[in-house]
C-alpha atoms as a PDB file:
ATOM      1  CA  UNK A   1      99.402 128.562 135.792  1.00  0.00           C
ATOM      2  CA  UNK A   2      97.617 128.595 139.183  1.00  0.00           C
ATOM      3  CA  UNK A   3      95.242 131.713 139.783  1.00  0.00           C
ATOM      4  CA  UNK A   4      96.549 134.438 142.402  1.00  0.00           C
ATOM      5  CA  UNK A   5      95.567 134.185 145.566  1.00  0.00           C
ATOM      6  CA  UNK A   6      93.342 137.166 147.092  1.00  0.00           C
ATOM      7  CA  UNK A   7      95.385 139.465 149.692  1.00  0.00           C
ATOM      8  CA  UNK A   8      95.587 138.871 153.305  1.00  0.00           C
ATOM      9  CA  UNK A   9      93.980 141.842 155.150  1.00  0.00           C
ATOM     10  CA  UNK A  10      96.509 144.953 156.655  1.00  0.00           C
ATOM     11  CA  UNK A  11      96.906 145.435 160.061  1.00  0.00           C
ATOM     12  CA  UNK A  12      95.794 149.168 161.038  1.00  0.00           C
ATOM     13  CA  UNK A  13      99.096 151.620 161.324  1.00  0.00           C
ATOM     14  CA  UNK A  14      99.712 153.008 164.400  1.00  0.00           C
ATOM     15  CA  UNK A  15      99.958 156.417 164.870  1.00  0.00           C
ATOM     16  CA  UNK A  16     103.408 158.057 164.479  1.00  0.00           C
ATOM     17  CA  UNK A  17     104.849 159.266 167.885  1.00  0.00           C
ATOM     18  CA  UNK A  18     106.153 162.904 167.950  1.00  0.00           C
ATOM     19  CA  UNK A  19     109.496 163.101 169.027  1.00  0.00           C
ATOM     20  CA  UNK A  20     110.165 164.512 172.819  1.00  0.00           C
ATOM     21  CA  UNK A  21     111.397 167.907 173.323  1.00  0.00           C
ATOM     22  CA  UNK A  22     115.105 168.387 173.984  1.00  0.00           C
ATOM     23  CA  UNK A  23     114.840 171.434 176.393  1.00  0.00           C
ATOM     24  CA  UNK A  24     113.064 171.384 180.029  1.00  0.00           C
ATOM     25  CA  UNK A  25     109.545 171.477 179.906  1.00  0.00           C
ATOM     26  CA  UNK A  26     109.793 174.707 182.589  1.00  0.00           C
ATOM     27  CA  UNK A  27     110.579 176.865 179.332  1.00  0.00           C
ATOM     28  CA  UNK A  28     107.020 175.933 177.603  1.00  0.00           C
ATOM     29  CA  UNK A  29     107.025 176.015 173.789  1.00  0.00           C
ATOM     30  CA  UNK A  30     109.351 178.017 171.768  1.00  0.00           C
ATOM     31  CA  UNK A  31     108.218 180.702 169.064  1.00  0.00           C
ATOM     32  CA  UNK A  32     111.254 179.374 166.631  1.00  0.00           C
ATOM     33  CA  UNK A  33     113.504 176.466 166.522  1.00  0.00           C
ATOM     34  CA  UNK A  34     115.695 175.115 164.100  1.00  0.00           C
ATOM     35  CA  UNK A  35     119.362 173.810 163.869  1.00  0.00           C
ATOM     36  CA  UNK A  36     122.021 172.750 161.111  1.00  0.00           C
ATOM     37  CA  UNK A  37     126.038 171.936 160.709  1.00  0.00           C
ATOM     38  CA  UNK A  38     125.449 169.487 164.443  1.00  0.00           C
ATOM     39  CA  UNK A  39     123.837 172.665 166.278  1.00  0.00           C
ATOM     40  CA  UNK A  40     120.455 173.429 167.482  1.00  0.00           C
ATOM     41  CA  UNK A  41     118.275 175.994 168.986  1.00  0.00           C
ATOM     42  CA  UNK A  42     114.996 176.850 170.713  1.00  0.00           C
ATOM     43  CA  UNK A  43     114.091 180.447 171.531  1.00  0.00           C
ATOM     44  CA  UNK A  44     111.492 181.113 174.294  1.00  0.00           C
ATOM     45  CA  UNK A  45     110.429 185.011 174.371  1.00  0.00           C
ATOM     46  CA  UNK A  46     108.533 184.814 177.512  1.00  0.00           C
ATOM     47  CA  UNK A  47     111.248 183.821 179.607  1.00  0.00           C
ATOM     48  CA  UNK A  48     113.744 185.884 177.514  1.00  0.00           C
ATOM     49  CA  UNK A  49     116.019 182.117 177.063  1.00  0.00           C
ATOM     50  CA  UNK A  50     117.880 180.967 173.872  1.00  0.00           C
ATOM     51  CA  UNK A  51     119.162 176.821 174.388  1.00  0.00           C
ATOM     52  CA  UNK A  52     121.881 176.448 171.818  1.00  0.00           C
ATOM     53  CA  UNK A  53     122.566 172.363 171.652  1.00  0.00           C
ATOM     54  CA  UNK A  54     126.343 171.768 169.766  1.00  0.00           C
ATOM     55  CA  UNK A  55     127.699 168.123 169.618  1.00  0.00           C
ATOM     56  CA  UNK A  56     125.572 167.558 172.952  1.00  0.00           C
ATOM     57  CA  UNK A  57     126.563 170.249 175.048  1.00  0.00           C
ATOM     58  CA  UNK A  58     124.025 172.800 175.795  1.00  0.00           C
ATOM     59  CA  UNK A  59     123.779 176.371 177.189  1.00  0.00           C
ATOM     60  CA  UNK A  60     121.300 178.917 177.949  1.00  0.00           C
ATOM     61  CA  UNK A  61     121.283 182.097 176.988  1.00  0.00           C
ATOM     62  CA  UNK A  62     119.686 185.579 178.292  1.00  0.00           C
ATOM     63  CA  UNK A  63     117.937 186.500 175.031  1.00  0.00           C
ATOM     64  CA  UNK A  64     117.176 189.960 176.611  1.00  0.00           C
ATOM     65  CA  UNK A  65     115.044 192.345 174.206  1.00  0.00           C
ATOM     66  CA  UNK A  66     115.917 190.131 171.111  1.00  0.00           C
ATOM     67  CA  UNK A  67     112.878 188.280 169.054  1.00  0.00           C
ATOM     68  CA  UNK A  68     114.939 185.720 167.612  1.00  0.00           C
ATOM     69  CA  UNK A  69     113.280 184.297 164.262  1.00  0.00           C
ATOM     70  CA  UNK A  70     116.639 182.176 162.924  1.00  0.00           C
ATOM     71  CA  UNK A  71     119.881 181.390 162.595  1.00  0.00           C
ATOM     72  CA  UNK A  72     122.379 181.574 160.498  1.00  0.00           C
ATOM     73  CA  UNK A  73     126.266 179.698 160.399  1.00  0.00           C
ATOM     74  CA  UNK A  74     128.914 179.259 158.237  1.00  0.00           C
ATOM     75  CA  UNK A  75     132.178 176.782 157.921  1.00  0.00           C
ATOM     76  CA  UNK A  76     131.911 176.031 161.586  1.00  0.00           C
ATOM     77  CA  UNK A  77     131.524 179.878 162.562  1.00  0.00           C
ATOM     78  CA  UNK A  78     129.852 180.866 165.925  1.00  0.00           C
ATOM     79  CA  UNK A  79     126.369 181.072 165.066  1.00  0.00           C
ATOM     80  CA  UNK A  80     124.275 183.974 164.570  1.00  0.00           C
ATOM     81  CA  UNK A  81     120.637 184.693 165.317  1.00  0.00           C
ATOM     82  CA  UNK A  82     118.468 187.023 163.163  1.00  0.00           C
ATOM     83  CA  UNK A  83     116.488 189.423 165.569  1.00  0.00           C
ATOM     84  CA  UNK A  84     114.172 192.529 164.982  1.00  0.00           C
ATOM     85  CA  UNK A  85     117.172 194.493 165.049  1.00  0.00           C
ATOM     86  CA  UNK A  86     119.167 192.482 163.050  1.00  0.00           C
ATOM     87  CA  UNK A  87     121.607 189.603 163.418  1.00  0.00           C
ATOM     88  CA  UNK A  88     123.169 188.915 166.886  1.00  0.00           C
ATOM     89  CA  UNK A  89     126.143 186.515 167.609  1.00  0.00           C
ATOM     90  CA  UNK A  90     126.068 184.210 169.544  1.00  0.00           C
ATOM     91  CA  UNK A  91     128.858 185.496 171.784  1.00  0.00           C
ATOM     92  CA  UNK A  92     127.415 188.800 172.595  1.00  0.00           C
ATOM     93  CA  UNK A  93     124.895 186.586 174.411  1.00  0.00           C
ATOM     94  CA  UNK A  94     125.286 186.566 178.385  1.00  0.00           C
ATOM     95  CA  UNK A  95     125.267 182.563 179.223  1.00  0.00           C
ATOM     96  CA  UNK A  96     122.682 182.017 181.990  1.00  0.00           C
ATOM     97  CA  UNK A  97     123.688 178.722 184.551  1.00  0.00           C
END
């Protein structure tokens, strides 16, 4: 049986890259994100936006007085966003161009 030979030395790992953010840098960084079921979201409190991204598409939202914290959806439903005041659809959202 011939003796093991000793291990060849590891090459150093890089660092792992984070990934890039989805919405325009103008917006800063959001206080909450998240997603599920193919949607995501990213709520920005200073500029009063919510970006909802489904299958792609995305749209802005005028979060108004809402602190949005999470989200919540069920069997392909319209999501809904809990706030301080409780949850808000979607929907009752005016969509900003």
């Amino acid at each position: 049986m011939e003796p093991m030979k000793p291990m060849e030395p590891m090459k150093p790992m890089e660092p792992m890259k984070g990934s890039e953010p989805w919405w325009p840098q103008e917006l800063g960084q959001p206080s909450s994100s998240g997603g599920q079921n193919g949607m995501r979201y990213a709520f920005f409190p200073d500029k009063q936006r919510l970006l909802v991204e489904t299958d792609g598409k995305l749209i802005t939202y005028d979060s108004g007085d809402h602190r949005i914290s999470g989200v919540s959806q069920s069997n392909g439903q319209v999501p809904s966003f809990t706030t301080q005041d409780g949850d808000v659809n979607v929907n009752d959202l005016e969509v900003v161009d």
